[in-house]
N, C-alpha and C. Protein backbone atom coordinates (compact mmCIF):
# COMPACT_ATOMS: atom_id res chain seq x y z
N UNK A 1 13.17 -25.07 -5.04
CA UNK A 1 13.71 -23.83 -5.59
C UNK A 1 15.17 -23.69 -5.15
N UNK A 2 16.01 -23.43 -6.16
CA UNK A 2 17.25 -22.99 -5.52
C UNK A 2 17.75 -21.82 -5.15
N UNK A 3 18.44 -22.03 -4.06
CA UNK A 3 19.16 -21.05 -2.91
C UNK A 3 19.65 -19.76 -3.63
N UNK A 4 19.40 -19.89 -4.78
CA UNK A 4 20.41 -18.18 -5.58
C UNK A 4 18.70 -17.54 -6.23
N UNK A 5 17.74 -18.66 -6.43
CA UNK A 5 16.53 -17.97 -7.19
C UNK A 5 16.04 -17.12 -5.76
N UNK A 6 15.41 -15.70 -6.99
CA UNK A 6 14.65 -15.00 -5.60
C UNK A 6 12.98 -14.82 -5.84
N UNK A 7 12.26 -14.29 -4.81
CA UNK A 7 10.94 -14.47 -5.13
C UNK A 7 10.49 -13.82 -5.86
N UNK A 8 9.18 -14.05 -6.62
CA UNK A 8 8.47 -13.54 -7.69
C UNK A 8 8.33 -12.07 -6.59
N UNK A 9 8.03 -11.21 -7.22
CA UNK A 9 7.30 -9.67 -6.10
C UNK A 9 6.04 -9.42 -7.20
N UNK A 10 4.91 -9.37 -5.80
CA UNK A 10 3.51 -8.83 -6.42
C UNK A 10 3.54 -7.93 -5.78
N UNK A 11 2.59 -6.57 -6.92
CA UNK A 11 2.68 -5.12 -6.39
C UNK A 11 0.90 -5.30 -6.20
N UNK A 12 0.51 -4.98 -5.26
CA UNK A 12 -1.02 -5.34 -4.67
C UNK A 12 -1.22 -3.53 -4.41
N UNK A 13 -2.03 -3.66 -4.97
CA UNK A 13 -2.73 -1.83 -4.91
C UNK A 13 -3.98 -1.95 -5.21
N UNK A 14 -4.86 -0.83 -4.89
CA UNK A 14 -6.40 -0.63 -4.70
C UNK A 14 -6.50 0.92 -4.57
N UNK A 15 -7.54 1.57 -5.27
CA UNK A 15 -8.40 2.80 -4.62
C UNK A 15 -8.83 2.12 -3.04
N UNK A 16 -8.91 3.76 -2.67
CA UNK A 16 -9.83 3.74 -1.28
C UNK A 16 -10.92 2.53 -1.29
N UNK A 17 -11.21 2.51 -0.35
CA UNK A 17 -12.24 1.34 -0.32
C UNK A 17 -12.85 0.17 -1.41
N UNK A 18 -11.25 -0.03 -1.77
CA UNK A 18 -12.05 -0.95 -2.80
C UNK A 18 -11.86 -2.63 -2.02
N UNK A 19 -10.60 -2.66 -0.62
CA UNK A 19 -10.96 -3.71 -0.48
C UNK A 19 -9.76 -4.51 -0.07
N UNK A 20 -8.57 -3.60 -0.20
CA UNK A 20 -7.15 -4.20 -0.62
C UNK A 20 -6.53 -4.94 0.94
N UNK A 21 -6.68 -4.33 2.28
CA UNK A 21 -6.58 -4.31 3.02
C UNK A 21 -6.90 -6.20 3.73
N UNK A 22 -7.89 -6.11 3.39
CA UNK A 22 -8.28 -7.88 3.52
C UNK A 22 -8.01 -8.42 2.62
N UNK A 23 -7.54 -8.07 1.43
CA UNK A 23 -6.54 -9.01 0.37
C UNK A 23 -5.53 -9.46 0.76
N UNK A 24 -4.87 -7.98 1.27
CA UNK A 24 -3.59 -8.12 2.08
C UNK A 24 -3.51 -9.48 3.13
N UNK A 25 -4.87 -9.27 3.54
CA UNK A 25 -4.88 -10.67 4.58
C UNK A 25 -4.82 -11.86 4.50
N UNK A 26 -5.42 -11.74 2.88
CA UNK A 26 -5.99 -13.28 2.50
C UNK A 26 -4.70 -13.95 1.94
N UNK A 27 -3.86 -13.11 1.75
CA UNK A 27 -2.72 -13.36 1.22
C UNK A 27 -1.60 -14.28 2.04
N UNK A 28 -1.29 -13.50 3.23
CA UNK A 28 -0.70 -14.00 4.27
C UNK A 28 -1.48 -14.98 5.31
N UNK A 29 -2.50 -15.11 4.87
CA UNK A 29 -3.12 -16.28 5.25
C UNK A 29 -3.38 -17.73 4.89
N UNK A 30 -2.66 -17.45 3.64
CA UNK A 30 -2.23 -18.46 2.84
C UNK A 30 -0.98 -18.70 2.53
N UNK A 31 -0.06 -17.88 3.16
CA UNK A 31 0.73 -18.04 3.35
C UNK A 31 2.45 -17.15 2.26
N UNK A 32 1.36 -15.86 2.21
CA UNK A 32 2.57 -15.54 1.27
C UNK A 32 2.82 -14.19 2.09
N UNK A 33 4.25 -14.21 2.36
CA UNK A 33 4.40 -12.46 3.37
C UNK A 33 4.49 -11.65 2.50
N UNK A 34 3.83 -10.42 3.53
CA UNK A 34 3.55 -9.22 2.81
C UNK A 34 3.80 -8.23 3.34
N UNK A 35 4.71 -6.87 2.63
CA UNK A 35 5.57 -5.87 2.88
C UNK A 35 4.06 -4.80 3.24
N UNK A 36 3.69 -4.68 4.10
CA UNK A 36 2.98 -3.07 4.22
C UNK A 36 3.06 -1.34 4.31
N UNK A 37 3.39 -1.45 3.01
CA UNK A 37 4.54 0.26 2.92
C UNK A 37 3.44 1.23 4.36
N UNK A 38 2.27 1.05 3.98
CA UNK A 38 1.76 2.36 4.96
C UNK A 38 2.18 1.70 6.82
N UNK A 39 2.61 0.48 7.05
CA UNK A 39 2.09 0.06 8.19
C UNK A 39 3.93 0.68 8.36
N UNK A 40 4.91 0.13 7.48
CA UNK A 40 6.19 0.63 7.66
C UNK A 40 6.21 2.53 8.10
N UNK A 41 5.44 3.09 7.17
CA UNK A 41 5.58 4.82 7.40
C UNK A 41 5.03 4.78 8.74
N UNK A 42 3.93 3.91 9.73
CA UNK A 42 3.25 4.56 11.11
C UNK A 42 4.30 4.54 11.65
N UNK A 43 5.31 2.99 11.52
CA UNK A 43 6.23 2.17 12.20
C UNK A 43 6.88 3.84 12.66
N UNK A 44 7.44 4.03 11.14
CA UNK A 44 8.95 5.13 11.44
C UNK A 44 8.64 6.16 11.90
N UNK A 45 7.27 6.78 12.29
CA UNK A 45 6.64 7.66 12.37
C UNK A 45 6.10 7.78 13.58
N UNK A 46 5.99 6.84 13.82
CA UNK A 46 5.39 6.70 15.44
C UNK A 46 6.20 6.80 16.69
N UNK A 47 5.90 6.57 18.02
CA UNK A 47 6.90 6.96 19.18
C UNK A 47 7.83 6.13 19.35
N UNK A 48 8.69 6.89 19.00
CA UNK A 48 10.23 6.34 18.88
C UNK A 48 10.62 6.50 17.25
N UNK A 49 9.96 6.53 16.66
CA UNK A 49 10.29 6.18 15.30
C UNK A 49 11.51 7.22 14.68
N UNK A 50 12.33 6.26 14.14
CA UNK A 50 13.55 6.37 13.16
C UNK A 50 13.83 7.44 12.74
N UNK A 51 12.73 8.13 11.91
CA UNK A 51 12.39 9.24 11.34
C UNK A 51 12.02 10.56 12.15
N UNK A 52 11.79 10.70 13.28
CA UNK A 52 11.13 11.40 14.33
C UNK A 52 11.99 12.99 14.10
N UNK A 53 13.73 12.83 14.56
CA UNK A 53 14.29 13.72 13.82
C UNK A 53 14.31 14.30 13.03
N UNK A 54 14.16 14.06 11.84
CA UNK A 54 14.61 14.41 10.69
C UNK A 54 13.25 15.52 10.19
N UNK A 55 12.09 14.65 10.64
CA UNK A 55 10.64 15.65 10.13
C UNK A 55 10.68 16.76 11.42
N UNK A 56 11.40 16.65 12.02
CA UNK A 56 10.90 17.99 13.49
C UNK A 56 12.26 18.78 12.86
N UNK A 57 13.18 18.48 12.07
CA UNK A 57 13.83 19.28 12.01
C UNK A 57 13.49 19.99 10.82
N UNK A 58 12.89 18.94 10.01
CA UNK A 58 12.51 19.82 8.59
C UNK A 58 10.83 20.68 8.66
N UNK A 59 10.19 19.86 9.90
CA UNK A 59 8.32 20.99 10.19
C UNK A 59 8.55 20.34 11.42
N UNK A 60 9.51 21.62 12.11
CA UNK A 60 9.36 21.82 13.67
C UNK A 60 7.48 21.78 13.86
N UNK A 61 7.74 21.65 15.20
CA UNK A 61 6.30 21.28 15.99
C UNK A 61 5.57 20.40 15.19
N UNK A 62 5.95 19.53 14.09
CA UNK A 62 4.84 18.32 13.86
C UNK A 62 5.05 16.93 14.53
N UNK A 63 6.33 16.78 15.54
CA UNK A 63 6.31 15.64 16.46
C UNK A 63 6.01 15.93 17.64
N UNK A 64 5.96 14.82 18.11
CA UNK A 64 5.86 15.09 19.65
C UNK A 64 6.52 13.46 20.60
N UNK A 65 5.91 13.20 21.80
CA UNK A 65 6.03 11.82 22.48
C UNK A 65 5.62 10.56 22.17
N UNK A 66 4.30 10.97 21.14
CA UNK A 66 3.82 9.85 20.85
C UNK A 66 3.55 10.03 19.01
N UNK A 67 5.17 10.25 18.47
CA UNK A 67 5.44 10.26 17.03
C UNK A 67 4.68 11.68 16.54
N UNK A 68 4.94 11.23 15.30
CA UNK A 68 4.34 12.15 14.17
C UNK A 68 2.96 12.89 14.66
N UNK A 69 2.22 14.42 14.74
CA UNK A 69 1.27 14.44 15.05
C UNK A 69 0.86 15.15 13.52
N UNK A 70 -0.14 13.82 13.20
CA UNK A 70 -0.19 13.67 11.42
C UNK A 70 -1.37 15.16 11.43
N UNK A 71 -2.11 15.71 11.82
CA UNK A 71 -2.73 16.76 11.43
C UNK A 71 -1.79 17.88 11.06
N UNK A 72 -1.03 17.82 12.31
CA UNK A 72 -0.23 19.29 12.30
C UNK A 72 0.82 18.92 10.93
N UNK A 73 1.46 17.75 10.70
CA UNK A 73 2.30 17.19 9.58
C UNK A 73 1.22 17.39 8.20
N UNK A 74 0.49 17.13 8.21
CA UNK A 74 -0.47 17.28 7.06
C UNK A 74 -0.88 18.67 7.01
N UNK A 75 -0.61 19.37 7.50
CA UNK A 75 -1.37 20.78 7.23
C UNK A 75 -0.37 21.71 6.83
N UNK A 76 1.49 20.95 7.27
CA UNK A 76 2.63 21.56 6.73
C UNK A 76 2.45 21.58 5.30
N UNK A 77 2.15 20.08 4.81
CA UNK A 77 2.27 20.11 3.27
C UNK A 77 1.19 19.89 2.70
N UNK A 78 0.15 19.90 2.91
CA UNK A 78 -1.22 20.19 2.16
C UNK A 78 -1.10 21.19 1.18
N UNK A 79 -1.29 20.47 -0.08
CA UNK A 79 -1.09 21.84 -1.26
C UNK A 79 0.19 22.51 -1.00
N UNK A 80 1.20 21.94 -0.70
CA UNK A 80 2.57 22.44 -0.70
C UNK A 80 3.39 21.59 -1.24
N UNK A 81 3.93 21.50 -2.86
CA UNK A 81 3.85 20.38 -3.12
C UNK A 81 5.62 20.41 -2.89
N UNK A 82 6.50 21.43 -3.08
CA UNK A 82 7.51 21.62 -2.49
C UNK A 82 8.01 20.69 -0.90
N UNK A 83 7.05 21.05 -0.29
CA UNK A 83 7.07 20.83 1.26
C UNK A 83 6.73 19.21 1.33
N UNK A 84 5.77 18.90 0.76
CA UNK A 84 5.58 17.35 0.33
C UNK A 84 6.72 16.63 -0.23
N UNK A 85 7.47 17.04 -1.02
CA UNK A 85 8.58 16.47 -1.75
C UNK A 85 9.72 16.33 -0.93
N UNK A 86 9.94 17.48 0.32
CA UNK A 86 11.34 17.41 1.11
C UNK A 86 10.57 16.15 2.05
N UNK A 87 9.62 16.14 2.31
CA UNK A 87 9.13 14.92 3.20
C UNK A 87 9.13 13.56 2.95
N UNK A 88 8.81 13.55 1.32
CA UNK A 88 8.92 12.05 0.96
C UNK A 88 10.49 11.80 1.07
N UNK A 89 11.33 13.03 0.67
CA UNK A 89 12.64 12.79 0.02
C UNK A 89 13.45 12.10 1.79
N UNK A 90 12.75 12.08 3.15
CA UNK A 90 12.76 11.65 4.43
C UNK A 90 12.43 10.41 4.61
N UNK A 91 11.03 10.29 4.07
CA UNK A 91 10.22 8.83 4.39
C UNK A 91 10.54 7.80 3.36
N UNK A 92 10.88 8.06 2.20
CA UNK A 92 10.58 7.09 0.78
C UNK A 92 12.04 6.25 1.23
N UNK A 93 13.04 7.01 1.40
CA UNK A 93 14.52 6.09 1.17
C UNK A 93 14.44 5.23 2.44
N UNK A 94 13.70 5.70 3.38
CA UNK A 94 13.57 4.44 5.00
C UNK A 94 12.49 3.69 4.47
N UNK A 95 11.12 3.54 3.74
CA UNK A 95 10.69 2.67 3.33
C UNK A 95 11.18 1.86 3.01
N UNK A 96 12.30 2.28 1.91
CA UNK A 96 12.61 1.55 1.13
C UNK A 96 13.87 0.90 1.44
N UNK A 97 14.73 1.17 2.62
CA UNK A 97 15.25 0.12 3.30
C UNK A 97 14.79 -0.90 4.37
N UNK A 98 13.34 -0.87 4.66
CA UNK A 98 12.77 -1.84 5.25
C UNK A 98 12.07 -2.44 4.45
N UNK A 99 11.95 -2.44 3.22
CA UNK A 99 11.50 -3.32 1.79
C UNK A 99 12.66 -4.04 1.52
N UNK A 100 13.77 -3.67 1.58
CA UNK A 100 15.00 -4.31 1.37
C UNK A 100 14.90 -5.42 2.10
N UNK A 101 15.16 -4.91 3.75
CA UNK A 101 15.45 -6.05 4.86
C UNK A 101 14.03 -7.13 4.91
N UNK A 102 13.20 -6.66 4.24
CA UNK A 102 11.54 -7.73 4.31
C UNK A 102 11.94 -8.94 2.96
N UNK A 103 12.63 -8.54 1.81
CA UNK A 103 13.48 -8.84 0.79
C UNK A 103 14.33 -10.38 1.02
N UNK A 104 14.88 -9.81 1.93
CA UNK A 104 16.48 -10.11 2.45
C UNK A 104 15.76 -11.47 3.16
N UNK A 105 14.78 -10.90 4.25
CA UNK A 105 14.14 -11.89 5.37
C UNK A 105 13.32 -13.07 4.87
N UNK A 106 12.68 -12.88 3.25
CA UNK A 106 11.72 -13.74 2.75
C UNK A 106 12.65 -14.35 1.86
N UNK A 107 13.54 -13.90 1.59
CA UNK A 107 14.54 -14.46 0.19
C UNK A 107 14.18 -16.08 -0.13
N UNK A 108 13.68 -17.29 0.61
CA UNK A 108 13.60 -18.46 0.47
C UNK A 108 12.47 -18.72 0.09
N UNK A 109 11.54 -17.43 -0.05
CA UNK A 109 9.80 -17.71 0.01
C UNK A 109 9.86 -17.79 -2.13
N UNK A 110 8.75 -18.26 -2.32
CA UNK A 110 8.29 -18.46 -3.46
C UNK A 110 7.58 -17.09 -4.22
N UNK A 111 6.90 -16.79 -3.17
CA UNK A 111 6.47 -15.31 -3.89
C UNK A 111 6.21 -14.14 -2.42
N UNK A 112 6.40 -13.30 -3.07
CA UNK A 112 6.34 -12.04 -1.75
C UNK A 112 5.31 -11.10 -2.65
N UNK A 113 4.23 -10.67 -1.36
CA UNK A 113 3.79 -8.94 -1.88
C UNK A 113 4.13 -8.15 -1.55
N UNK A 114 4.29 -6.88 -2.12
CA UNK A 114 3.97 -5.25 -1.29
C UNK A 114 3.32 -4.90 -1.75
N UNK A 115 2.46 -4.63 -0.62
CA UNK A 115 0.89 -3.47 -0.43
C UNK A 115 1.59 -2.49 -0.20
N UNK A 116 1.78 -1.80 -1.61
CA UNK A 116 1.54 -0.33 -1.87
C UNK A 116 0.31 0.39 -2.67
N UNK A 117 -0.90 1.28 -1.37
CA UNK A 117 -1.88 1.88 -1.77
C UNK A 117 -1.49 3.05 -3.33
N UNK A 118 -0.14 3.89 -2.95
CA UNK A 118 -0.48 4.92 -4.47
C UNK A 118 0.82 3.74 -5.07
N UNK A 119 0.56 2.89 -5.81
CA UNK A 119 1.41 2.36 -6.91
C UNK A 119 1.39 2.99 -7.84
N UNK A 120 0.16 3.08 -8.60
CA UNK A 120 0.00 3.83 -9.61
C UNK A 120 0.29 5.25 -9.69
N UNK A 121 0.09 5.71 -8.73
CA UNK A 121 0.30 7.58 -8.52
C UNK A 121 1.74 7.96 -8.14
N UNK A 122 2.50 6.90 -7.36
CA UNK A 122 3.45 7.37 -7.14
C UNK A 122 4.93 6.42 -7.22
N UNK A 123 4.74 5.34 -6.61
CA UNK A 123 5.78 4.41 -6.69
C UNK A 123 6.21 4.17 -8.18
N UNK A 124 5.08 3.59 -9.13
CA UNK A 124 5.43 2.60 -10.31
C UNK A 124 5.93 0.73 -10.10
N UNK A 125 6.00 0.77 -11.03
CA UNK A 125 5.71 -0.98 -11.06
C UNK A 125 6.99 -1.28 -11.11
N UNK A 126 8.41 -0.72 -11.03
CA UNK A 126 9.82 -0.87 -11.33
C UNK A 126 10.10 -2.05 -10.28
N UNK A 127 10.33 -3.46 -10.63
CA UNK A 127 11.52 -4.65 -9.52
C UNK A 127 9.90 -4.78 -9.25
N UNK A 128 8.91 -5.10 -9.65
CA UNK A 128 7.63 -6.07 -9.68
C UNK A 128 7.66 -6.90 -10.83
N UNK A 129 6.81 -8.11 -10.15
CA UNK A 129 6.94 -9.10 -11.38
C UNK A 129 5.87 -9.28 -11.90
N UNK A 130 4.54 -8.56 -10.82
CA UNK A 130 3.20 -8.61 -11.68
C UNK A 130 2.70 -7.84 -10.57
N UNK A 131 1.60 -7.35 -11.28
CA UNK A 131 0.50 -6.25 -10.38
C UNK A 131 -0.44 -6.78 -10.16
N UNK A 132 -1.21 -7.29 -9.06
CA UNK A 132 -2.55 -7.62 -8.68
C UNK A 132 -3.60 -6.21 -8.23
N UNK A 133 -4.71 -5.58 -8.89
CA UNK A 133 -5.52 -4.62 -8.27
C UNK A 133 -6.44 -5.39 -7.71
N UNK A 134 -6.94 -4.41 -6.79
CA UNK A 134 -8.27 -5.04 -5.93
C UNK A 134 -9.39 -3.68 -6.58
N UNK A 135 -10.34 -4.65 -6.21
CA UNK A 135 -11.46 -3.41 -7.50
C UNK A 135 -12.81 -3.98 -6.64
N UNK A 136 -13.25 -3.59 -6.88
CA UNK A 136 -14.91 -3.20 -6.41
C UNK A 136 -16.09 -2.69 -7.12
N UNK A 137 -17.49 -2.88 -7.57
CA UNK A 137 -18.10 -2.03 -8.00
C UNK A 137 -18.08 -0.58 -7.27
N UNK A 138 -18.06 0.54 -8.04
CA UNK A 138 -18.39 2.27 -7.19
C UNK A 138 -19.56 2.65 -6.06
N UNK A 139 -20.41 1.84 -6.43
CA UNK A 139 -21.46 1.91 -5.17
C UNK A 139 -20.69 1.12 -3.76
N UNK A 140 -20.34 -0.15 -3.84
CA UNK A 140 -19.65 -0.58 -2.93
C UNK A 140 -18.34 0.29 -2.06
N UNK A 141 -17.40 0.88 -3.61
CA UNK A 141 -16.65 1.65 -2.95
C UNK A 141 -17.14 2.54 -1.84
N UNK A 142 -18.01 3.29 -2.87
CA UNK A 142 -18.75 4.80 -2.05
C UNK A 142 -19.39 4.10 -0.54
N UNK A 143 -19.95 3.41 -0.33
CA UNK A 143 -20.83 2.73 0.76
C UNK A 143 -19.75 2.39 1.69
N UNK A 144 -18.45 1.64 1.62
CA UNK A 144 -16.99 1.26 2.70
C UNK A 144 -16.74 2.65 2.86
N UNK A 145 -16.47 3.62 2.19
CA UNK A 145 -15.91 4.67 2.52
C UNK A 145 -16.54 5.62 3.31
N UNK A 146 -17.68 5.99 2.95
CA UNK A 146 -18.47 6.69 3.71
C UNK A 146 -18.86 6.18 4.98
N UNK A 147 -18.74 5.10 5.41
CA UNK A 147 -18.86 4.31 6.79
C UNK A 147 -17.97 4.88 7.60
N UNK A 148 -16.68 5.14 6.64
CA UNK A 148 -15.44 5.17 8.18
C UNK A 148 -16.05 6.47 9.26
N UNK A 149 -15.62 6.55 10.38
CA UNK A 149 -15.46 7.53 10.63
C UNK A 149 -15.18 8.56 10.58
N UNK A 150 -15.54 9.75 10.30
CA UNK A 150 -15.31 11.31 10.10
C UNK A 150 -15.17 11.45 8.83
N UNK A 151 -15.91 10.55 7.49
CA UNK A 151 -15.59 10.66 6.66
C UNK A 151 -16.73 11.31 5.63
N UNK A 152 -16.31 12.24 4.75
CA UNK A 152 -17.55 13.17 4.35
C UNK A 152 -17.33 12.34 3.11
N UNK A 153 -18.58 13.19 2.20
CA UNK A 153 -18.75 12.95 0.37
C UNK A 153 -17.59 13.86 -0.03
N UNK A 154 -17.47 14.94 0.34
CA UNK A 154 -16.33 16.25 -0.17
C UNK A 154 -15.01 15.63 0.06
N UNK A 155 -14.77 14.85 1.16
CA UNK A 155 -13.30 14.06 1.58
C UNK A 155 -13.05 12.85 0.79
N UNK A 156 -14.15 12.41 0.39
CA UNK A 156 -13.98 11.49 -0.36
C UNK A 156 -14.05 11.56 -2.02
N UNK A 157 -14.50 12.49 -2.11
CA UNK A 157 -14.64 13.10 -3.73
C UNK A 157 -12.89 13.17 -4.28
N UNK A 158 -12.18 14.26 -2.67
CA UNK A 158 -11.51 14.54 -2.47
C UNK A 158 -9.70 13.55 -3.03
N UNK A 159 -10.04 12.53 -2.31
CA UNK A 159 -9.44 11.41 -2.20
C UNK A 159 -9.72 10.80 -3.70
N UNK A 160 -10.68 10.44 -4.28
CA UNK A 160 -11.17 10.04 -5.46
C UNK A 160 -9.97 10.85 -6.60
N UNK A 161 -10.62 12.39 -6.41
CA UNK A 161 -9.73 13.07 -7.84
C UNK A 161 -7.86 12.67 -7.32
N UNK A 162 -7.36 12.18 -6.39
CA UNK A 162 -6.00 12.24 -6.59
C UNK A 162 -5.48 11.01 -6.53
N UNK A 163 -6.52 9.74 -7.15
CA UNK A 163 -6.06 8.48 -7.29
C UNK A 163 -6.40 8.33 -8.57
N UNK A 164 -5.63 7.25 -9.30
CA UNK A 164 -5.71 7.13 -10.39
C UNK A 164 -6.83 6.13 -10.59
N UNK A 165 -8.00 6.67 -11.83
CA UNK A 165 -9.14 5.78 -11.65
C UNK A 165 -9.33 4.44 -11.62
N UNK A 166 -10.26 3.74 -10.72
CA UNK A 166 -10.53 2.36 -11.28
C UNK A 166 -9.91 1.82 -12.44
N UNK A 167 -10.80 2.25 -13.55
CA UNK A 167 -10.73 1.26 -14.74
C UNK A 167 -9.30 1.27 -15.42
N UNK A 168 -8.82 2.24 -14.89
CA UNK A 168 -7.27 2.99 -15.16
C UNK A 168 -6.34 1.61 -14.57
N UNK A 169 -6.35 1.50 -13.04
CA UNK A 169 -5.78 0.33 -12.72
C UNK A 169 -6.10 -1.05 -13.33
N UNK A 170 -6.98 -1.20 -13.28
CA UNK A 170 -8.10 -2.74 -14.12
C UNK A 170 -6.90 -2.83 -15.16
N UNK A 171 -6.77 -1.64 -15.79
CA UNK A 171 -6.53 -2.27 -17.67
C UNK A 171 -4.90 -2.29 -17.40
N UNK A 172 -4.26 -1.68 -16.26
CA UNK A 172 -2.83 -1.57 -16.32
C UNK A 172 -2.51 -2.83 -15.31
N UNK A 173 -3.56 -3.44 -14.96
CA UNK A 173 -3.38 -5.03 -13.53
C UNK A 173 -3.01 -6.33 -14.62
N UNK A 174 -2.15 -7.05 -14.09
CA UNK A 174 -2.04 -8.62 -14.49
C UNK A 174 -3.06 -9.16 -14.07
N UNK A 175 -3.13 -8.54 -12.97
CA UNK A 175 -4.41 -9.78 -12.05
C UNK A 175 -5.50 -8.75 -11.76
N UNK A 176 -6.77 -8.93 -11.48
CA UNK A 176 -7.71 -8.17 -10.60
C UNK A 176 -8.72 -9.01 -10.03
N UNK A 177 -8.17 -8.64 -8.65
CA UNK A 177 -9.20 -9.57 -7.89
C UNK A 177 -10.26 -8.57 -6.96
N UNK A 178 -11.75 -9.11 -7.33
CA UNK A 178 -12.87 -8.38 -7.09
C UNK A 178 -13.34 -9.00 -5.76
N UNK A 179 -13.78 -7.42 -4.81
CA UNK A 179 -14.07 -7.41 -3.30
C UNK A 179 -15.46 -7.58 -3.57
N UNK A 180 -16.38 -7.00 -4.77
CA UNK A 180 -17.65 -6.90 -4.30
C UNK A 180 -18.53 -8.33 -4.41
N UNK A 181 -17.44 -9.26 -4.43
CA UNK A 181 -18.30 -10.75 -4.20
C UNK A 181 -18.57 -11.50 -2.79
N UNK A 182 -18.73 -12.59 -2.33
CA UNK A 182 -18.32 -13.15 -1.34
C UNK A 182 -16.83 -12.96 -0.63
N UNK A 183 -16.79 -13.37 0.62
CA UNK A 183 -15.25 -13.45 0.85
C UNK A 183 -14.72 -14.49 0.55
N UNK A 184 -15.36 -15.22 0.13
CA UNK A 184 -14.90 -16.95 0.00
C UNK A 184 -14.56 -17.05 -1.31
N UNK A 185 -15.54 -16.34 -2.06
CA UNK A 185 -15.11 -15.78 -3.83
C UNK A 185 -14.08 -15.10 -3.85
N UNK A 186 -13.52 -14.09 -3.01
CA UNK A 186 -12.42 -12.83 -3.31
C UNK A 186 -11.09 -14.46 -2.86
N UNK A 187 -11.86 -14.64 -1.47
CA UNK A 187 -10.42 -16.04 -1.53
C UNK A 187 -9.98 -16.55 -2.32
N UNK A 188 -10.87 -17.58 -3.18
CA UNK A 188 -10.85 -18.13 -4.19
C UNK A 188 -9.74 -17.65 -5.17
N UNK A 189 -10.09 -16.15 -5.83
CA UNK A 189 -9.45 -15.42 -6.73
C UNK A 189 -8.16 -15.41 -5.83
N UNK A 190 -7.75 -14.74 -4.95
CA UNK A 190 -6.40 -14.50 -4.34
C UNK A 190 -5.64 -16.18 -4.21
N UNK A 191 -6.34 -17.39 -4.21
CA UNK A 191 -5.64 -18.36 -4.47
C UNK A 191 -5.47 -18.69 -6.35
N UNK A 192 -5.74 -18.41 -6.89
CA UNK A 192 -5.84 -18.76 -8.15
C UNK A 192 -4.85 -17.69 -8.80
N UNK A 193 -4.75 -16.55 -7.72
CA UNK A 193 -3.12 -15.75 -8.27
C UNK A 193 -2.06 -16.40 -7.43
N UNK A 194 -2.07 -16.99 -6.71
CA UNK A 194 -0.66 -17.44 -6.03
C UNK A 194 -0.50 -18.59 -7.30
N UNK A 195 -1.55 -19.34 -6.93
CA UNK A 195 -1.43 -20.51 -8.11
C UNK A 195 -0.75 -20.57 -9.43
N UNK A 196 -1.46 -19.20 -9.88
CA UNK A 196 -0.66 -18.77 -11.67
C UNK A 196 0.92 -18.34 -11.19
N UNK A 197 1.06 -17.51 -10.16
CA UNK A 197 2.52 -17.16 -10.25
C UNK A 197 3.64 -18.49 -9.59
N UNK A 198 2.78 -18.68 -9.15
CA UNK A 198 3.70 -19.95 -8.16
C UNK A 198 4.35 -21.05 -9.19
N UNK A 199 3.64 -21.37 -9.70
CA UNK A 199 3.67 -22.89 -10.71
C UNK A 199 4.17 -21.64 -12.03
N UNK A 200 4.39 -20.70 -12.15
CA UNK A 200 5.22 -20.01 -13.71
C UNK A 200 6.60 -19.79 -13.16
N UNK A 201 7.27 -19.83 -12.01
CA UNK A 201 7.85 -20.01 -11.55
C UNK A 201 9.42 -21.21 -11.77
């Protein structure tokens, strides 16, 4: 590949528990790096984090020593959609200069992902070169989710109405690679998308 071409970008998204998380893995386990927008927001968010200022100045008392204290931050803008918007308008532009520098750092690689969970709800597919969803049958979903800890049917109903549905992603994906098989099957599929993008390349 030459030194001026840059990498393909896959936009990797999933509903809640459908699975995306160990995609994410299978990915970089094969060797393709991958941007983690939510792991970037703990980053800036957490003790010490970048951002620490800026949210205590805009919802005093939601930091503290050890970062963001996400209840008290979540209960600022819960159903405040105003209050939500001055927050992203904080977090989205530092995401999105550590998407840059992840950019910048892979520039020689063949293909790069970002795992972004709301693609569909919020980002969009803009400077992607293809969308991979991760999907699941709904019983499977419902069954991962309800496992986690502290997690109800009402929280998860919850979570459900403000993602954009399954079949919604399915029909808007280049790729969809399915969790509710083997892991060796979901592998399989996650090599057979590097494969198609790699070699179109």
């Amino acid at each position: 590949m030459s030194a001026c071409a840059q990498p393909l970008i896959i936009g990797l998204t999933g509903s809640i528990g459908m699975g995306k998380s160990t995609v994410a893995g299978m990915f970089e386990d094969l060797g393709v790096p991958v941007f983690d927008a939510d792991a970037a927001v703990h980053q800036l968010q957490g003790a010490g984090g970048a951002l620490l200022p800026a949210i205590e100045a805009e919802f005093p008392g939601t930091t503290g020593p050890d970062g963001v204290d996400r209840p008290k931050l979540g209960a600022a803008v819960f159903g405040d959609e105003a209050a939500l918007k001055r927050l992203e308008a904080i977090v989205h532009p530092a995401v999105g200069a550590m998407r840059q520098q992840f950019v910048k750092a892979n520039r020689d690689k063949r293909l790069i992902v970002f795992d972004i969970p709301l693609l569909f709800e919020k980002t969009g597919t803009g400077g992607l070169d293809a969308v991979v969803v991760v999907s699941a049958p709904a019983e499977d979903q419902r069954a991962r989710v309800l496992a986690r800890p502290g997690m109800t049917t009402e929280k998860f109903e919850q979570i459900l109405s403000l993602q954009v549905p399954d079949a919604e992603k399915r029909a808007k994906a280049d790729y969809v690679i399915d969790t509710g098989v083997s892991l060796d099957q979901t592998r399989d599929a996650v090599r057979q998308v590097i494969a198609a993008l790699g070699n179109g390349q």
